[in-house]
N, C-alpha and C. Protein backbone atom coordinates (compact mmCIF):
# COMPACT_ATOMS: atom_id res chain seq x y z
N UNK A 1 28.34 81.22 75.05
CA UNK A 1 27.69 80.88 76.29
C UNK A 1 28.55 79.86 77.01
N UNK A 2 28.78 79.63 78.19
CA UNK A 2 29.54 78.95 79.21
C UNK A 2 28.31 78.17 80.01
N UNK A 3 29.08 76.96 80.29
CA UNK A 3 28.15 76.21 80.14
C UNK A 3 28.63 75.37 81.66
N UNK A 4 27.36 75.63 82.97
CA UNK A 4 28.54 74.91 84.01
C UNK A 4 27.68 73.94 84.62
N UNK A 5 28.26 73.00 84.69
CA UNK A 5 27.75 71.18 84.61
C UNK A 5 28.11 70.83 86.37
N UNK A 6 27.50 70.84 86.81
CA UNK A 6 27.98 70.11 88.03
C UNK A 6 28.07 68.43 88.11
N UNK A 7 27.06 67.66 87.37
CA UNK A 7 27.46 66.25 87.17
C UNK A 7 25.77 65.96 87.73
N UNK A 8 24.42 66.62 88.51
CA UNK A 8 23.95 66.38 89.22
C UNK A 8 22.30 67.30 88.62
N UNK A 9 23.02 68.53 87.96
CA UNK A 9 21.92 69.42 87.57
C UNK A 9 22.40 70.54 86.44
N UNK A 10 20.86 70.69 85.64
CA UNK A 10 21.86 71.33 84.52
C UNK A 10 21.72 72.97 85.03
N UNK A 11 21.74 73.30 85.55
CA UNK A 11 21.32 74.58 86.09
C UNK A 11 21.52 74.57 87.76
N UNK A 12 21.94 76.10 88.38
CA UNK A 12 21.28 75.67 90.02
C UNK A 12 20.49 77.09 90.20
N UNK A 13 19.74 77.50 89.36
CA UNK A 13 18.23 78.29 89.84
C UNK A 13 17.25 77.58 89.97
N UNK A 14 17.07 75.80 89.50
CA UNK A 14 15.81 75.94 89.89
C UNK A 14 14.94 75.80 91.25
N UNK A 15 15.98 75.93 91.87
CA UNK A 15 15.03 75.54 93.37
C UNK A 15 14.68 77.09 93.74
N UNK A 16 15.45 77.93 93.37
CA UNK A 16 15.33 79.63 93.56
C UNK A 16 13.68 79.97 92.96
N UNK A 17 13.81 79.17 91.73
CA UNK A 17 12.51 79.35 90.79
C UNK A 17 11.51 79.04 90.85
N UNK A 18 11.26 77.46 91.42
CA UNK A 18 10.41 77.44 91.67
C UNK A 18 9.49 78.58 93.14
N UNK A 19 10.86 78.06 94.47
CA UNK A 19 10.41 79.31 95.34
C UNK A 19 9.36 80.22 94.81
N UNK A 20 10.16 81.16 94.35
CA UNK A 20 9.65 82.58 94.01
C UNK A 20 7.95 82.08 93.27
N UNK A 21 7.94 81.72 91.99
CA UNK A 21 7.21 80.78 91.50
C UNK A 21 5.79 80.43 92.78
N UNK A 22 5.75 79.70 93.34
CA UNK A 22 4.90 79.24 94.18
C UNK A 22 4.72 80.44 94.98
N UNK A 23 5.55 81.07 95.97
CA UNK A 23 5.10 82.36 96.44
C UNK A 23 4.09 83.19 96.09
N UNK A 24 3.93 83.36 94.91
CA UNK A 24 3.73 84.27 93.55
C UNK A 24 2.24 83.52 93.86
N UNK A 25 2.33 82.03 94.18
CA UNK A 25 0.67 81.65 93.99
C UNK A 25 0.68 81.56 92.21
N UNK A 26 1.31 81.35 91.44
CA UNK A 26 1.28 81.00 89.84
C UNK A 26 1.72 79.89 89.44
N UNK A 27 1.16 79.35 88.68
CA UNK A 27 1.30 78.10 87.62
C UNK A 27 2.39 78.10 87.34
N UNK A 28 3.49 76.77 86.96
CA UNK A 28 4.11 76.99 85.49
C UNK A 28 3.82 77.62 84.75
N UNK A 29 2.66 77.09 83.51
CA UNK A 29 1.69 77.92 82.82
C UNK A 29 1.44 79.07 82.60
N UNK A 30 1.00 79.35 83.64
CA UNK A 30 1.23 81.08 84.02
C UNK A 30 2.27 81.81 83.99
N UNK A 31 3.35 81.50 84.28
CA UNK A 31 4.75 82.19 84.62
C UNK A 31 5.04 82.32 83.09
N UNK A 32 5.26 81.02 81.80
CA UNK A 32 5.90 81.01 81.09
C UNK A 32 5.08 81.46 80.22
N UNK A 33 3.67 82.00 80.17
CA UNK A 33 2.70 83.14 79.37
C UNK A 33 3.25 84.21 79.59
N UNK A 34 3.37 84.53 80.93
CA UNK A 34 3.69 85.95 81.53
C UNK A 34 5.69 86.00 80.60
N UNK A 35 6.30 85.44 80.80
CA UNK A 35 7.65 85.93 80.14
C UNK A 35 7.35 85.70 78.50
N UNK A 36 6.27 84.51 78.15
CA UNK A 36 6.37 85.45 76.08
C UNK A 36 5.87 86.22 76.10
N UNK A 37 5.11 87.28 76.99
CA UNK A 37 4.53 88.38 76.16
C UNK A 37 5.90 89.53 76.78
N UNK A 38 6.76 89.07 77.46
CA UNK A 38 8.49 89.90 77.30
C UNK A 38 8.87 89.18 76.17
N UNK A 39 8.53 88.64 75.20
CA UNK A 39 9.95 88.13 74.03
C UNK A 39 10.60 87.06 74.34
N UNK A 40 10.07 86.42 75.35
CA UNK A 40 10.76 85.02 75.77
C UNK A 40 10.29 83.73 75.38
N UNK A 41 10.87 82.77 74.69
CA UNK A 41 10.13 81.29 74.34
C UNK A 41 10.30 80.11 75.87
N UNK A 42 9.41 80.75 76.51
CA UNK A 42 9.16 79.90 77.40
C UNK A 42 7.79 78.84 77.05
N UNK A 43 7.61 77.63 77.75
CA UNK A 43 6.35 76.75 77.75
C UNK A 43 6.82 76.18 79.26
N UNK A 44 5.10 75.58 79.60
CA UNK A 44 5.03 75.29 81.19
C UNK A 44 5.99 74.17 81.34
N UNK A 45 6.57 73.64 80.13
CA UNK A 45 7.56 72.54 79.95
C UNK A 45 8.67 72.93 80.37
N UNK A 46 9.18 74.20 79.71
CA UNK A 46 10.37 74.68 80.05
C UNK A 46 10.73 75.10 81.41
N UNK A 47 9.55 75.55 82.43
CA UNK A 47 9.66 76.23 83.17
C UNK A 47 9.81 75.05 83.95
N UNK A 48 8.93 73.88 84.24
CA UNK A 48 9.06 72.45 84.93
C UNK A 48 10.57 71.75 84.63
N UNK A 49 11.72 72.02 83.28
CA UNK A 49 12.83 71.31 83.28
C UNK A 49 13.49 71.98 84.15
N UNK A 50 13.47 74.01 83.75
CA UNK A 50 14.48 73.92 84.52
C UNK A 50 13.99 73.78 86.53
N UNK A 51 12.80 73.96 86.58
CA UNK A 51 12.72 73.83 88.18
C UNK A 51 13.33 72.22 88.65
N UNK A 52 13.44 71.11 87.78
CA UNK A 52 13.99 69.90 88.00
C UNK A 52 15.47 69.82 88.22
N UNK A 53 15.73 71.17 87.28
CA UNK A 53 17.43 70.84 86.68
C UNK A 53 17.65 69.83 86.04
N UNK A 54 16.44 69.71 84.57
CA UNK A 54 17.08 68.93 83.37
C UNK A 54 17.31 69.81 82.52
N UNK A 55 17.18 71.43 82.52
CA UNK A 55 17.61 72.53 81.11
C UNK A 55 18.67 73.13 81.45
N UNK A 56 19.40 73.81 80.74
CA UNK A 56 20.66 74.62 80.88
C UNK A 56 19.42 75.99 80.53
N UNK A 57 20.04 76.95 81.12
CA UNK A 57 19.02 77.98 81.49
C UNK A 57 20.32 78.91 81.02
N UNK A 58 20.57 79.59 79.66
CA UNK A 58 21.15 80.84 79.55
C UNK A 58 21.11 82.01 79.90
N UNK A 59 22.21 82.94 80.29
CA UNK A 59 22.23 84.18 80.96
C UNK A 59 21.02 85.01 80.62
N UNK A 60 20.71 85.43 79.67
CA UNK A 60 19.52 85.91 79.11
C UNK A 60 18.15 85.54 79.54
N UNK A 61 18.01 84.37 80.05
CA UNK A 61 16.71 84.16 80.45
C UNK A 61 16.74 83.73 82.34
N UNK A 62 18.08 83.92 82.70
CA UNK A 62 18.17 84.17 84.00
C UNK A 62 18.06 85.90 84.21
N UNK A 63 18.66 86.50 83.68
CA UNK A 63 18.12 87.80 83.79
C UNK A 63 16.48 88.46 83.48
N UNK A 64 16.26 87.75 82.28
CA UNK A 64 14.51 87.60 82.13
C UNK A 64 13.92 87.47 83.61
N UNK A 65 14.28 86.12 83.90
CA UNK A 65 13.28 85.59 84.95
C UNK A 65 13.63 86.42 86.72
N UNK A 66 15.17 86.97 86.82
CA UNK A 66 14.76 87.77 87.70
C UNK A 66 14.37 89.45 87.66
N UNK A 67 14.07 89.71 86.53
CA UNK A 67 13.78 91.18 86.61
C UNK A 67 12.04 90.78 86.54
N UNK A 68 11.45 89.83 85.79
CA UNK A 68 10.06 89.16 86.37
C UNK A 68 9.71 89.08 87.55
N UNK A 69 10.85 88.26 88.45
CA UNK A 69 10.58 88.33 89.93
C UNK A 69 11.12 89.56 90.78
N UNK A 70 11.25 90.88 90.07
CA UNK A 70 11.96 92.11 90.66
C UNK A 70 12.78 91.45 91.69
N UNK A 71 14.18 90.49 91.55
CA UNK A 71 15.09 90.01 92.44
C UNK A 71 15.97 90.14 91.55
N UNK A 72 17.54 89.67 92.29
CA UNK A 72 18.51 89.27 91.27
C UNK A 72 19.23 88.49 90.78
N UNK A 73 19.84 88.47 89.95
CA UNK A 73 20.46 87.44 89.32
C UNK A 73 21.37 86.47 90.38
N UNK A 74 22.00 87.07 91.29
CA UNK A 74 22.59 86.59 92.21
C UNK A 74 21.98 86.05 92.99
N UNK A 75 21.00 86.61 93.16
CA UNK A 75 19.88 85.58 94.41
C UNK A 75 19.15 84.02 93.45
N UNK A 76 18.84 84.17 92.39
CA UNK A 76 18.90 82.78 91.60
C UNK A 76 20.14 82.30 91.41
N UNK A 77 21.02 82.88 91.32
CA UNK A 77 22.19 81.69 91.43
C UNK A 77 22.82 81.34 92.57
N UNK A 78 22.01 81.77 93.45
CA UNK A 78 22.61 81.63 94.65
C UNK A 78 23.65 82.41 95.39
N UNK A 79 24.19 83.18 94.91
CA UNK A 79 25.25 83.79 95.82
C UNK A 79 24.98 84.52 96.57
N UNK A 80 23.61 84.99 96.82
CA UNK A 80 23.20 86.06 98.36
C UNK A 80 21.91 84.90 98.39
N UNK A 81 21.38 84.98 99.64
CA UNK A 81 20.03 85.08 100.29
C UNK A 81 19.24 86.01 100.06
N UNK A 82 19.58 87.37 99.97
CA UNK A 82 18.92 88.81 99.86
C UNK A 82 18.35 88.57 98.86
N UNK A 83 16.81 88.61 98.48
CA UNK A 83 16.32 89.04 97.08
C UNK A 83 16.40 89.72 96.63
């Protein structure tokens, strides 16, 4: 896993995440129920670090979380606008 540090945030989906997230009208809570019953160890904890950018968020659960939000990976990391 590659690991990219800007000095500021450990991640840059979470402002993408939360977005979508609140749109949705759902909890933390909610969101990170809804991805363990995909096989994911999420908690409303996890989902609140990385929307802060205190978690490093691996490829695997960036792909989790946008096939959840039927968007893409690129639109949480930012490189399009387009969902």
């Amino acid at each position: 896993m590659k690991i990219y540090w800007n000095g500021q945030s450990k991640n840059i989906i979470g402002s993408r995440l939360k977005e979508l997230r609140t749109a949705q009208g759902i909890s933390q809570k909610t969101l990170a129920a809804r991805l363990q019953t995909e096989g994911f160890e999420f908690t409303d904890l996890t989902i609140l670090r990385i929307e802060q950018g205190k978690r490093f968020v691996p490829d695997y659960e960036i792909v989790a979380i946008a096939n959840y939000f039927h968007t893409s990976t690129d639109y949480l990391l930012g490189a399009t606008d387009i969902k």
